[in-house]
N, C-alpha and C. Protein backbone atom coordinates (compact mmCIF):
# COMPACT_ATOMS: atom_id res chain seq x y z
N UNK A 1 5.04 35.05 -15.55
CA UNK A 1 4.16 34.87 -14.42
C UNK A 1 4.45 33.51 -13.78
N UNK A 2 4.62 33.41 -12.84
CA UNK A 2 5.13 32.21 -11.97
C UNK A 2 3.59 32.14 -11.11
N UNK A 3 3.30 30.46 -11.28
CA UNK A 3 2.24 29.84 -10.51
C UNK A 3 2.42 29.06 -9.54
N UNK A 4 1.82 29.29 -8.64
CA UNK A 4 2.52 28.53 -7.31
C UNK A 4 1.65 27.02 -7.34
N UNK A 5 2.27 25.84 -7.56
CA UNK A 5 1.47 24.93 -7.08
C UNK A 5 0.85 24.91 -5.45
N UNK A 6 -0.36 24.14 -5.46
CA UNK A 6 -1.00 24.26 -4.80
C UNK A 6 -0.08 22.71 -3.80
N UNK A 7 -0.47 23.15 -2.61
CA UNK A 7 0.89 22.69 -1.13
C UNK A 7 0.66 20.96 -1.16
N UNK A 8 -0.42 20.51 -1.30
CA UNK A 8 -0.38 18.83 -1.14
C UNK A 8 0.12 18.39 -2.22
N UNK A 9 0.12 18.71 -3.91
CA UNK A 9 1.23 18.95 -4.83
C UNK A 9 2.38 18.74 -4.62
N UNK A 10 2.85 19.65 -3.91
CA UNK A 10 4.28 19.64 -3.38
C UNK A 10 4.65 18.47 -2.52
N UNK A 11 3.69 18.15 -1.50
CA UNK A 11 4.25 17.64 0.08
C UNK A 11 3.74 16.35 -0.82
N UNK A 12 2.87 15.76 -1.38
CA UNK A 12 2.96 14.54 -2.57
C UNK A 12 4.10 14.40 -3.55
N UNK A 13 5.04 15.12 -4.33
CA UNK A 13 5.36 14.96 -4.98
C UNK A 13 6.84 14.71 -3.82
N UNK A 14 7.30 15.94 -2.98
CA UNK A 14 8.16 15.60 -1.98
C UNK A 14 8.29 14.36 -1.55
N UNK A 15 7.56 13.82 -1.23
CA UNK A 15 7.19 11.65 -0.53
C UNK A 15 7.48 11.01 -1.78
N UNK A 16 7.19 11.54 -2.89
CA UNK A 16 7.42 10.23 -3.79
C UNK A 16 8.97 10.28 -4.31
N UNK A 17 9.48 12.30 -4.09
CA UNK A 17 10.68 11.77 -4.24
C UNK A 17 11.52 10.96 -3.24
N UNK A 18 11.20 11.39 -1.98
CA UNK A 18 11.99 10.75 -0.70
C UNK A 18 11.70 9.27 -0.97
N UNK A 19 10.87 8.98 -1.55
CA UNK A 19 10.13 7.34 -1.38
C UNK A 19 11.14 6.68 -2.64
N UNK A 20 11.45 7.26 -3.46
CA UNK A 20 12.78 7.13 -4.76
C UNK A 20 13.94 7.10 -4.18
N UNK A 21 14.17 7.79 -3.38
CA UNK A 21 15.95 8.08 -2.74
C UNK A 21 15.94 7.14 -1.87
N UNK A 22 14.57 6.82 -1.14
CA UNK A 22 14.96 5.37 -0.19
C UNK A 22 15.10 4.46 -1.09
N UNK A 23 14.22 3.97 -1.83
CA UNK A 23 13.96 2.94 -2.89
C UNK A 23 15.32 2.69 -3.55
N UNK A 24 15.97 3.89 -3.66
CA UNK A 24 17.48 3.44 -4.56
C UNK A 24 18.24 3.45 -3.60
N UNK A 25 18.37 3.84 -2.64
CA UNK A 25 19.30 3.36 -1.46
C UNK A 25 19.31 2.15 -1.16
N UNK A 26 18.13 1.19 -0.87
CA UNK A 26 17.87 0.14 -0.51
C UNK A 26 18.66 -1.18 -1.55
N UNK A 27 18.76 -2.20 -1.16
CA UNK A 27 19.31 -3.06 -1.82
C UNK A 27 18.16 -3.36 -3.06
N UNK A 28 17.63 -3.94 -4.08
CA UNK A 28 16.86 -3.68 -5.42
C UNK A 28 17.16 -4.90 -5.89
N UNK A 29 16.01 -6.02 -5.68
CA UNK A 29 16.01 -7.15 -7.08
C UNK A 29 16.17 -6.15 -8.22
N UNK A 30 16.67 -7.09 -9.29
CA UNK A 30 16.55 -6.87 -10.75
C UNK A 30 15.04 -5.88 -10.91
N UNK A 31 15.17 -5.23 -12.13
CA UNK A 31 13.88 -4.02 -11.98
C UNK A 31 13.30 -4.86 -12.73
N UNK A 32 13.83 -6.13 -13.53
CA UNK A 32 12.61 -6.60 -14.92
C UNK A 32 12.18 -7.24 -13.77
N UNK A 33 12.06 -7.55 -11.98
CA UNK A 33 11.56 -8.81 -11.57
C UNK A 33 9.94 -8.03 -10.54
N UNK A 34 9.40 -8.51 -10.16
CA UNK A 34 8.90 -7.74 -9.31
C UNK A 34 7.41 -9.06 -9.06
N UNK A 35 6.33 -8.21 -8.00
CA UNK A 35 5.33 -9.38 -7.31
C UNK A 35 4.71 -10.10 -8.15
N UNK A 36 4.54 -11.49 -8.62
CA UNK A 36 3.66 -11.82 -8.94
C UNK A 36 2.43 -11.96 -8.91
N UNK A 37 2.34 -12.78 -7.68
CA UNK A 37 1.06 -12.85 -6.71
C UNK A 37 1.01 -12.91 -5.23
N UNK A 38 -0.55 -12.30 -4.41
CA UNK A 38 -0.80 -11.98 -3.33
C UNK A 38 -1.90 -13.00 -2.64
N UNK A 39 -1.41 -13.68 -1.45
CA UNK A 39 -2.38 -14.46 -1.11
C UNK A 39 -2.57 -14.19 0.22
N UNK A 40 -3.96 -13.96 0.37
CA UNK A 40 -4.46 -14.03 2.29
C UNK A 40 -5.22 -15.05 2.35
N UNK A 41 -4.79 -16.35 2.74
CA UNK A 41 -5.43 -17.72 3.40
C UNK A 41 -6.90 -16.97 3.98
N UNK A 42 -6.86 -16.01 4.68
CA UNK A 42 -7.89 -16.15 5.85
C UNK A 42 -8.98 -15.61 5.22
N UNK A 43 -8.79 -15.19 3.85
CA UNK A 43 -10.23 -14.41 3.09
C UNK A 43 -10.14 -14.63 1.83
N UNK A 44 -9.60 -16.10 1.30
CA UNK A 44 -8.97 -17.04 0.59
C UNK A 44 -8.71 -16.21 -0.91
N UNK A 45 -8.21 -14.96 -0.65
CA UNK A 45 -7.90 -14.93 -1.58
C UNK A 45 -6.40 -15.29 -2.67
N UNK A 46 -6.54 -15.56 -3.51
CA UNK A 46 -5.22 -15.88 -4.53
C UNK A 46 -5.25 -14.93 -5.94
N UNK A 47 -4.42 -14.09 -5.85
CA UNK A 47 -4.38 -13.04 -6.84
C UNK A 47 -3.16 -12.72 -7.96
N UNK A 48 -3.45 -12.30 -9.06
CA UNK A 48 -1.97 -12.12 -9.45
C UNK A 48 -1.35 -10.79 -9.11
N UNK A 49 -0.75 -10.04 -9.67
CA UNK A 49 0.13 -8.80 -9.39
C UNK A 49 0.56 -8.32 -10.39
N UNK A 50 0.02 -7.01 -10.69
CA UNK A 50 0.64 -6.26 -12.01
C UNK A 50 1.29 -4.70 -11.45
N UNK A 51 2.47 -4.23 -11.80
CA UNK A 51 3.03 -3.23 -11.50
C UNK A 51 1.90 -2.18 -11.88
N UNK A 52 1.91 -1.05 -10.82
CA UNK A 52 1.07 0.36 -11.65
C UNK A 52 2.18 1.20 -11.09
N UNK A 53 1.74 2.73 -11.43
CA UNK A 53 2.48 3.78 -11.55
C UNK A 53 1.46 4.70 -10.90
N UNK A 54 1.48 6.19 -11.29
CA UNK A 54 1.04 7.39 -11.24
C UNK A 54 1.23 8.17 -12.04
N UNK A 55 0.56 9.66 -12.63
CA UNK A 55 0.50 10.66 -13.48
C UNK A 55 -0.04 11.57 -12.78
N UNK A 56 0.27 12.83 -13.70
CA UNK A 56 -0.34 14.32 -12.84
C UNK A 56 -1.20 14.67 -14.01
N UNK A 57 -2.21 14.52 -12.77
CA UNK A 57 -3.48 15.09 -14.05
C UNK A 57 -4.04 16.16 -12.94
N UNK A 58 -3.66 17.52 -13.48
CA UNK A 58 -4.66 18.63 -13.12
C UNK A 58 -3.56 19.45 -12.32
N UNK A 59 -2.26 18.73 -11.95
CA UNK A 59 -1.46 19.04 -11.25
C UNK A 59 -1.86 18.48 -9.61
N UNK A 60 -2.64 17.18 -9.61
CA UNK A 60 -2.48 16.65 -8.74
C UNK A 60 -2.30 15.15 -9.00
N UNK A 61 -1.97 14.27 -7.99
CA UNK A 61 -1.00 12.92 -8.31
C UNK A 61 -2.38 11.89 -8.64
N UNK A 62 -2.65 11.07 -9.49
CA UNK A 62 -3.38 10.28 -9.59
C UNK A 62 -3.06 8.98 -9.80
N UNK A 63 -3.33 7.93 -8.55
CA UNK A 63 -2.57 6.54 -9.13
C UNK A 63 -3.24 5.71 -9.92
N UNK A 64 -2.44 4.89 -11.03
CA UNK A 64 -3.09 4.31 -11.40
C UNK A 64 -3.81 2.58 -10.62
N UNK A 65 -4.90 2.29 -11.40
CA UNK A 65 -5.24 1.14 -10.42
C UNK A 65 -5.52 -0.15 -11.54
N UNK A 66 -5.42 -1.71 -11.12
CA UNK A 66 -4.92 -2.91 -11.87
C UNK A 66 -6.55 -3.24 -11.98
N UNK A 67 -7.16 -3.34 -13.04
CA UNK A 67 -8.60 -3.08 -12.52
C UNK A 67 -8.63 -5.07 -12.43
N UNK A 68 -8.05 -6.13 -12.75
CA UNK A 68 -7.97 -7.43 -13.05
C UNK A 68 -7.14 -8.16 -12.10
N UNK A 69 -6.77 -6.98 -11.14
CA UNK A 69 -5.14 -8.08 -10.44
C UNK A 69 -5.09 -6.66 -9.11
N UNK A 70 -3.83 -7.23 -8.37
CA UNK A 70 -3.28 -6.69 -7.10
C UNK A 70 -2.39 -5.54 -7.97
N UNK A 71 -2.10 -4.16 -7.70
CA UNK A 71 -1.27 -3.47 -8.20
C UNK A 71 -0.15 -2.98 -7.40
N UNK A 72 0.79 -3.02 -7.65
CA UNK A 72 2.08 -3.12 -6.75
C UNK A 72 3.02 -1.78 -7.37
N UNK A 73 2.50 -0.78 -6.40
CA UNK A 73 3.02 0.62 -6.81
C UNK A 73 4.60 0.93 -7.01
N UNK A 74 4.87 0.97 -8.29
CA UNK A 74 6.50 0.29 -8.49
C UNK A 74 7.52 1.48 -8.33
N UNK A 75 6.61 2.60 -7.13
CA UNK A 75 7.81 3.50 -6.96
C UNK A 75 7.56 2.96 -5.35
N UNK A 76 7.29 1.90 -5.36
CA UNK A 76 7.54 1.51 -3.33
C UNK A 76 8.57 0.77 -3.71
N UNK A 77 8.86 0.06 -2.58
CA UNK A 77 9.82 -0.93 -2.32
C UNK A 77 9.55 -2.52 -2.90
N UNK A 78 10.33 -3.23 -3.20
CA UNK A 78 10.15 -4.70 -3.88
C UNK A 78 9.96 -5.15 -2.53
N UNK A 79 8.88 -5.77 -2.71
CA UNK A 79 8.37 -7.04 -1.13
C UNK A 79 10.26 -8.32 -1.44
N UNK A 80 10.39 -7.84 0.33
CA UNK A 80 11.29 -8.97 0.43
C UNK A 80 12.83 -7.60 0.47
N UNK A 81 12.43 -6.80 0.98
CA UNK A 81 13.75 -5.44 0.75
C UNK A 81 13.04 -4.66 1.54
N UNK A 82 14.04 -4.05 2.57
CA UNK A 82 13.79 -3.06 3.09
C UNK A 82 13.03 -1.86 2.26
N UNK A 83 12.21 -1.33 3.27
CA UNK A 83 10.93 -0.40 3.14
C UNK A 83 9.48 -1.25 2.65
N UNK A 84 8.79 -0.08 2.29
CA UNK A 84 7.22 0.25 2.41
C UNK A 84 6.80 -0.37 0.80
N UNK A 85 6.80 -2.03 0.44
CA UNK A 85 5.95 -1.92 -0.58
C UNK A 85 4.43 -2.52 -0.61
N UNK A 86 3.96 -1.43 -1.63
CA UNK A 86 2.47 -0.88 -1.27
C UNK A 86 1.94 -1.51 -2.54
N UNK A 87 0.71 -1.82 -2.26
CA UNK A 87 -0.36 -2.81 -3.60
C UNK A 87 -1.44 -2.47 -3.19
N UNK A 88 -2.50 -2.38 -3.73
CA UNK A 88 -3.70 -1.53 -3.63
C UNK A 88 -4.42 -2.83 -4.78
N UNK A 89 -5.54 -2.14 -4.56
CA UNK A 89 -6.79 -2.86 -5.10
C UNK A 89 -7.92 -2.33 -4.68
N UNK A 90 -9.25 -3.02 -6.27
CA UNK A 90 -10.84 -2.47 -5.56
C UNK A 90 -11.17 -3.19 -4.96
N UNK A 91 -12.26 -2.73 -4.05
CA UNK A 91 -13.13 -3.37 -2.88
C UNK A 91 -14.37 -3.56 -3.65
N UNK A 92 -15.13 -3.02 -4.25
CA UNK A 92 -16.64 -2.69 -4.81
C UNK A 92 -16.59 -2.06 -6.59
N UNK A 93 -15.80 -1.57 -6.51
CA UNK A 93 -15.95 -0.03 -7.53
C UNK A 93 -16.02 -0.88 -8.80
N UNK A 94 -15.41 -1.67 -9.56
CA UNK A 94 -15.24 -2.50 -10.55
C UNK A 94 -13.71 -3.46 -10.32
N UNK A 95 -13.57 -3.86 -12.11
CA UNK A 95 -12.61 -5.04 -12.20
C UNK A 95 -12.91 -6.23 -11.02
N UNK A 96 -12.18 -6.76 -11.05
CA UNK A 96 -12.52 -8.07 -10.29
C UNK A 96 -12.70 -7.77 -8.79
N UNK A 97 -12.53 -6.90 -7.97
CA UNK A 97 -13.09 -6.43 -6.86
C UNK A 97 -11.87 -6.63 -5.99
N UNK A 98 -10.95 -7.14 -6.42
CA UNK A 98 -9.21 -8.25 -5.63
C UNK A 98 -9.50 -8.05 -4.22
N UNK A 99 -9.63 -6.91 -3.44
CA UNK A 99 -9.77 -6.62 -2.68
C UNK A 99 -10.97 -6.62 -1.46
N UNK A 100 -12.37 -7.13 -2.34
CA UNK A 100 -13.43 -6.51 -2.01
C UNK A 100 -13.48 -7.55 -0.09
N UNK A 101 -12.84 -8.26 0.07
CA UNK A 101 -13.13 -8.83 1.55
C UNK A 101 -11.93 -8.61 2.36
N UNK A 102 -10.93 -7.11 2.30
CA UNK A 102 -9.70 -6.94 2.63
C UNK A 102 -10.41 -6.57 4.09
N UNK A 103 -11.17 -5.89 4.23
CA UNK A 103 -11.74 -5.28 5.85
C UNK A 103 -11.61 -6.57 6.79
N UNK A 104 -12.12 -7.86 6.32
CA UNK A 104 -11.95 -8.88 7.01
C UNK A 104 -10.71 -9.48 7.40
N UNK A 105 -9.90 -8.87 7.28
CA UNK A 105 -8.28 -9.18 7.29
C UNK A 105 -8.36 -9.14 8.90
N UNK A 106 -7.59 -9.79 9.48
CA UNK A 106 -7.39 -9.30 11.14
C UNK A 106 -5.92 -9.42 11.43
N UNK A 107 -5.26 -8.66 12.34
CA UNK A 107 -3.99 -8.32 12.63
C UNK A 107 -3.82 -9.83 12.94
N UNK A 108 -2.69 -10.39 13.01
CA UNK A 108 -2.06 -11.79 13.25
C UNK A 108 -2.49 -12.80 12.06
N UNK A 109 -2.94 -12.22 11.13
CA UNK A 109 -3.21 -13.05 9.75
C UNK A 109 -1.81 -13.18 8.69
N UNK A 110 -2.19 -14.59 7.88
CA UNK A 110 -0.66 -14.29 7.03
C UNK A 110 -1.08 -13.68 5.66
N UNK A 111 -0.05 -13.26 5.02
CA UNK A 111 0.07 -12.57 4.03
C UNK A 111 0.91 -13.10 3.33
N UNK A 112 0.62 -13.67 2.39
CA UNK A 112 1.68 -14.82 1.17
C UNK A 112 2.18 -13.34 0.02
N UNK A 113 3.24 -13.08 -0.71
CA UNK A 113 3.93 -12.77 -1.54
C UNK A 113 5.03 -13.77 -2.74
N UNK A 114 4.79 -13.51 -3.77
CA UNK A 114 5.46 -14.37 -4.38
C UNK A 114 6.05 -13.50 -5.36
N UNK A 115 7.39 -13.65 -5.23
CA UNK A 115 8.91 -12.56 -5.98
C UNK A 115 9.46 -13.57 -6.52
N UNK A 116 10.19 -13.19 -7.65
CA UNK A 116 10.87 -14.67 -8.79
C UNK A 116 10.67 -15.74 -8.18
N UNK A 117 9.46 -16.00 -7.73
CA UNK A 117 9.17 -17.73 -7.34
C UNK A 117 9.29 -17.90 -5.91
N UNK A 118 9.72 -16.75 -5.32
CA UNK A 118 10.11 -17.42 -3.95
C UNK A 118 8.62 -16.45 -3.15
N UNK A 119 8.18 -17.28 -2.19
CA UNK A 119 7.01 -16.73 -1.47
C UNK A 119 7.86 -16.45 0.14
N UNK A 120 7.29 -15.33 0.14
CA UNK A 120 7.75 -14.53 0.91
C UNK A 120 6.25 -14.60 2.22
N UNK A 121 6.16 -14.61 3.40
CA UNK A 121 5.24 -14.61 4.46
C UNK A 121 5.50 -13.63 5.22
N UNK A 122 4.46 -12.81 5.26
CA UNK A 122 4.21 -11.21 6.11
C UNK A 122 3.32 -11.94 7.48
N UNK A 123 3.20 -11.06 8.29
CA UNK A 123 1.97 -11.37 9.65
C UNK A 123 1.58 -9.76 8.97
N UNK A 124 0.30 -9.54 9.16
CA UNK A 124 -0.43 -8.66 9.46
C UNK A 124 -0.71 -8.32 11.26
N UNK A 125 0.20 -6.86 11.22
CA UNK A 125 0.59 -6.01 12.35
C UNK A 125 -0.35 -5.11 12.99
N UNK A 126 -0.92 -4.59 11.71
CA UNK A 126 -1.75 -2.91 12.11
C UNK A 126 -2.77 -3.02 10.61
N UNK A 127 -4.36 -2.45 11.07
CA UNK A 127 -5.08 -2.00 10.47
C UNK A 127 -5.33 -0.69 10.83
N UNK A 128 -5.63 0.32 9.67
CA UNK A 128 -5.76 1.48 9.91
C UNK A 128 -7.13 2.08 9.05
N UNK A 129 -8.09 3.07 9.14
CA UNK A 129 -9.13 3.32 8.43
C UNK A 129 -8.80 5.07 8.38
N UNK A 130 -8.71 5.61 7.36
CA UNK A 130 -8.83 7.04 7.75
C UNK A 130 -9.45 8.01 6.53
N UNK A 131 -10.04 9.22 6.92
CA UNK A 131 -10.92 9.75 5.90
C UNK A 131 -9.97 10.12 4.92
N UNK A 132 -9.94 10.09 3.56
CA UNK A 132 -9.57 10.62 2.00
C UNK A 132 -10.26 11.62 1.52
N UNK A 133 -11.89 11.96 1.54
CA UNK A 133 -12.46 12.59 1.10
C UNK A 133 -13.01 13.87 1.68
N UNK A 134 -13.18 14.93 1.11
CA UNK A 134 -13.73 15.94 2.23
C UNK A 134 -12.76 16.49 3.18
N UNK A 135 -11.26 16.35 2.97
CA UNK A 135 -10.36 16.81 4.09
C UNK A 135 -9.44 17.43 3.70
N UNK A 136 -8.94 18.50 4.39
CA UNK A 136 -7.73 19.70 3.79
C UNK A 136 -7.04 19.16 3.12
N UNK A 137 -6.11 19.84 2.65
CA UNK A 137 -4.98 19.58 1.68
C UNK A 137 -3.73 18.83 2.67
N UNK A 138 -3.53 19.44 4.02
CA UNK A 138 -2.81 19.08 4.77
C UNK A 138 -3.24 17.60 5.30
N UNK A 139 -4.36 17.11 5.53
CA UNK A 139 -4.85 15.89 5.80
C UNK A 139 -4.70 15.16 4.86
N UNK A 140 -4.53 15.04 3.60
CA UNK A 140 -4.19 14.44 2.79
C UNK A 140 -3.12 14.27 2.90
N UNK A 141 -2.07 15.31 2.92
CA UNK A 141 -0.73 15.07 2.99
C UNK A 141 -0.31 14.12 4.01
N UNK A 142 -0.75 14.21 5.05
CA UNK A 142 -0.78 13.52 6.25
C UNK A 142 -0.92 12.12 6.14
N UNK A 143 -2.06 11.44 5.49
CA UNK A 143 -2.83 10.33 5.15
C UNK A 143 -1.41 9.98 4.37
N UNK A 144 -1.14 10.89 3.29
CA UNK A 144 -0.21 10.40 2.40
C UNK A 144 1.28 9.55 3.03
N UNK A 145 1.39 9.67 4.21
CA UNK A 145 2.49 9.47 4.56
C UNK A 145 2.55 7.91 4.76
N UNK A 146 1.87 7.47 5.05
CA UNK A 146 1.42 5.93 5.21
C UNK A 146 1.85 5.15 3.77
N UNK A 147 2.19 5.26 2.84
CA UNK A 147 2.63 4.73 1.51
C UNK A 147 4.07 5.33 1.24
N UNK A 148 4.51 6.15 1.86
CA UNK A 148 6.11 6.64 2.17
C UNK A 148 6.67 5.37 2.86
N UNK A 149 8.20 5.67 2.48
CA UNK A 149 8.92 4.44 2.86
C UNK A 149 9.16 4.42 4.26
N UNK A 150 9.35 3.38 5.00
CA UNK A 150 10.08 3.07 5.99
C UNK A 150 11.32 2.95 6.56
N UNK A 151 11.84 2.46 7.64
CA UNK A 151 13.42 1.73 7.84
C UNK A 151 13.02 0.21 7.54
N UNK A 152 12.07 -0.08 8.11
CA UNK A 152 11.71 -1.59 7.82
C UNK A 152 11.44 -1.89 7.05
N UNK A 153 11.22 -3.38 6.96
CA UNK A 153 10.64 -3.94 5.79
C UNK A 153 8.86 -3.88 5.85
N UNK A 154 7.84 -3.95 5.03
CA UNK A 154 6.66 -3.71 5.52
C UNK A 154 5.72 -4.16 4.20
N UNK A 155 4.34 -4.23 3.87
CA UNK A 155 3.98 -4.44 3.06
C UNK A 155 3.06 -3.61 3.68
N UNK A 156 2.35 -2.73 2.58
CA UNK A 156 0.90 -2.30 2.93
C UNK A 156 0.15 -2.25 1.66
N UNK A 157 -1.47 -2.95 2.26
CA UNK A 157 -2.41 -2.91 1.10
C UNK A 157 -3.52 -1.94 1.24
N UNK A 158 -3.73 -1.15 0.58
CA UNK A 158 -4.66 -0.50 0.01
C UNK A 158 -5.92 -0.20 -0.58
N UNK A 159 -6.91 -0.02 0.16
CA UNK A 159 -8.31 -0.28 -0.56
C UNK A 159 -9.13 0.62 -0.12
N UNK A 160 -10.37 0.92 -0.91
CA UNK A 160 -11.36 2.15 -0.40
C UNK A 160 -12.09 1.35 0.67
N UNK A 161 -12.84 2.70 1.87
CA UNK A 161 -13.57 1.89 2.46
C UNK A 161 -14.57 3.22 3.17
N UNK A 162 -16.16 2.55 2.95
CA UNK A 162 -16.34 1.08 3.44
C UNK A 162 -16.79 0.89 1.84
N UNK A 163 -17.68 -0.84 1.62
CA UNK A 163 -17.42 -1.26 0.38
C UNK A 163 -18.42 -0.15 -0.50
N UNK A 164 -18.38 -0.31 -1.80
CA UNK A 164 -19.30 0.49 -2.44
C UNK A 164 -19.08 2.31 -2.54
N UNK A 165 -18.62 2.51 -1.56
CA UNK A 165 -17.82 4.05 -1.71
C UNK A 165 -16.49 4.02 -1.88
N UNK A 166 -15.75 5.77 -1.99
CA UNK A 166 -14.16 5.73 -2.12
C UNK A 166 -14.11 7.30 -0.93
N UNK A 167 -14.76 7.03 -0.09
CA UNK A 167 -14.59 8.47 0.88
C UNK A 167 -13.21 7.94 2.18
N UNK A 168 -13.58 6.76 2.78
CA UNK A 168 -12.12 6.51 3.42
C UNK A 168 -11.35 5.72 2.94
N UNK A 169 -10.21 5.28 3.47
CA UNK A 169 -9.30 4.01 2.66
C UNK A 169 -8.64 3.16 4.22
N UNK A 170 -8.77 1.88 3.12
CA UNK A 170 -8.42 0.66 5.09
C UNK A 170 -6.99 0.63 4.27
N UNK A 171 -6.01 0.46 5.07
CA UNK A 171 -4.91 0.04 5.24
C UNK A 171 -4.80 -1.01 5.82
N UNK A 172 -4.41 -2.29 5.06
CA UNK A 172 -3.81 -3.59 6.11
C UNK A 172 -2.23 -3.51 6.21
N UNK A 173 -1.29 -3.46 7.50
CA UNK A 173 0.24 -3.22 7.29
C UNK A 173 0.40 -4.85 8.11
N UNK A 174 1.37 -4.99 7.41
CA UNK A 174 1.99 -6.70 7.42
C UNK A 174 3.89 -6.35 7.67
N UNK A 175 4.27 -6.72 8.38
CA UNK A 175 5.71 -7.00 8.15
C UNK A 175 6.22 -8.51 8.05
N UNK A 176 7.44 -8.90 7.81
CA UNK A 176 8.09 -10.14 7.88
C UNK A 176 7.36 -11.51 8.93
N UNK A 177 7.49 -12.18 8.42
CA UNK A 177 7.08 -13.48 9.89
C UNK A 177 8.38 -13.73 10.32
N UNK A 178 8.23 -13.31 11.79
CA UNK A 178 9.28 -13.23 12.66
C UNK A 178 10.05 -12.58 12.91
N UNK A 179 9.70 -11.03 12.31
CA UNK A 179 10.64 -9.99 12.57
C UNK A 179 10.21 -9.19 13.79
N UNK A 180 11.14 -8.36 14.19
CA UNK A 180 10.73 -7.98 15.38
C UNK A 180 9.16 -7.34 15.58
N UNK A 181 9.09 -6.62 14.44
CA UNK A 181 7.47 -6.07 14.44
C UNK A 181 6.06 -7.22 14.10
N UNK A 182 6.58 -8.52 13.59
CA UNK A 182 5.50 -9.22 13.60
C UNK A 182 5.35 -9.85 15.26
N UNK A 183 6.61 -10.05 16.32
CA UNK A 183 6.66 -10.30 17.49
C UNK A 183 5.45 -9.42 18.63
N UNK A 184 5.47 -8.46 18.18
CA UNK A 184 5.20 -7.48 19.12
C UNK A 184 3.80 -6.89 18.69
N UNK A 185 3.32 -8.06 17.98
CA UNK A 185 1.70 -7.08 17.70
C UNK A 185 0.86 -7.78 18.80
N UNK A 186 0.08 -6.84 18.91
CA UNK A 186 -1.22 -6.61 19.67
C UNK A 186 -2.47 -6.63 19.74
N UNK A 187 -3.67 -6.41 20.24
CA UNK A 187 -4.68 -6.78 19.30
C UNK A 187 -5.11 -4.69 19.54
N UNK A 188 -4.69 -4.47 20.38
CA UNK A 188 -4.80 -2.66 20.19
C UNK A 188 -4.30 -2.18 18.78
N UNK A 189 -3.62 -2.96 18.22
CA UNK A 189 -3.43 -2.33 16.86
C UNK A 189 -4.00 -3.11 15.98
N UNK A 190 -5.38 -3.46 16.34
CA UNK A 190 -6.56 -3.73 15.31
C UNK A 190 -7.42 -2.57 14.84
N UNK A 191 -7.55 -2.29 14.16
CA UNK A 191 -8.26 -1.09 13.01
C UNK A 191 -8.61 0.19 13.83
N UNK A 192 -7.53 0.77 13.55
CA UNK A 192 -7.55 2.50 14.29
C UNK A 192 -7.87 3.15 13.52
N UNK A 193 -8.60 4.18 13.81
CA UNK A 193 -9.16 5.32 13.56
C UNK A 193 -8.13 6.56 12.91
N UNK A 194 -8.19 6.45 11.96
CA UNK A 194 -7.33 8.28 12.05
C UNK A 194 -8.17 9.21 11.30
């Protein structure tokens, strides 16, 4: 008897492989090296950075989360290398909260990274808010695409929102200081709706 997984299954597990084939395409610090710590001056936070992963529980993707630190999803991209690497954190829910004043982030803010010692400076480009909970399988998939890799270089952080629930999730996206996409931001790409 053959069981068909169910389609956001698939179109999830599809992104994380595409998000692998970019990831190894891309040029790759050393794998023992990866983020230490995450700093946003403007909502003073100073954090450390612990790698997380994912598992299939139920036959759907569940990530894991750093309940003490910034978690730096170690099938994205190494900050400081082309593509999409992604770090997440709580806002409310428990552990140290890393996240809990990320909404206050505003596009043209910096974003500190620190890789074998060297700190790396993002601008924050684009905020995004969009529903997680309560939405097709295809809307998920959709949502999902935002933690898929890029051509660029990019950082995106991750957090539930608003505080105290996990029904939407804010996205803060940061690229390089001084790359063409930190040039060209706007204040229209302050916290959109999807």
């Amino acid at each position: 008897m053959i069981r068909r997984l169910p389609r956001v299954v698939v179109l999830l597990a599809l992104a994380l492989l595409l998000q692998s084939q970019a990831s190894m395409a891309a040029p790759m610090a050393p794998a023992s090296t990866g983020p230490t710590r995450l700093e946003i001056p403007a909502i003073d936070l100073d954090a450390p950075v612990e790698p997380v992963s994912y598992s299939l529980v139920n036959r759907k993707i569940v990530w894991q989360t750093a309940d003490r630190a910034v978690g730096w999803h170690r099938s994205s991209a190494m900050p400081g290398y082309p593509g999409n690497a992604v770090m997440s954190g709580h806002n409310a829910t428990r552990g140290t909260k890393v996240f809990r004043n990320l909404d206050k982030v505003k596009v043209g803010d910096t974003i500190i990274v620190t890789v074998g010692g060297e700190r790396l400076e993002y601008v924050v480009t684009e905020r995004v808010i969009f529903l997680e909970m309560f939405v097709t399988e295809k809307r998920r998939a959709e949502n999902a695409r935002w933690l898929s890799q890029f051509g660029d270089e990019r950082l995106t952080l991750v957090t539930c929102y608003p505080r105290f629930t996990n029904t939407h999730r804010l996205l803060v996206i940061a690229h390089p200081a001084g790359s063409e996409a930190d040039n060209a931001v706007t204040p229209a790409a302050d916290l959109l709706f999807r």
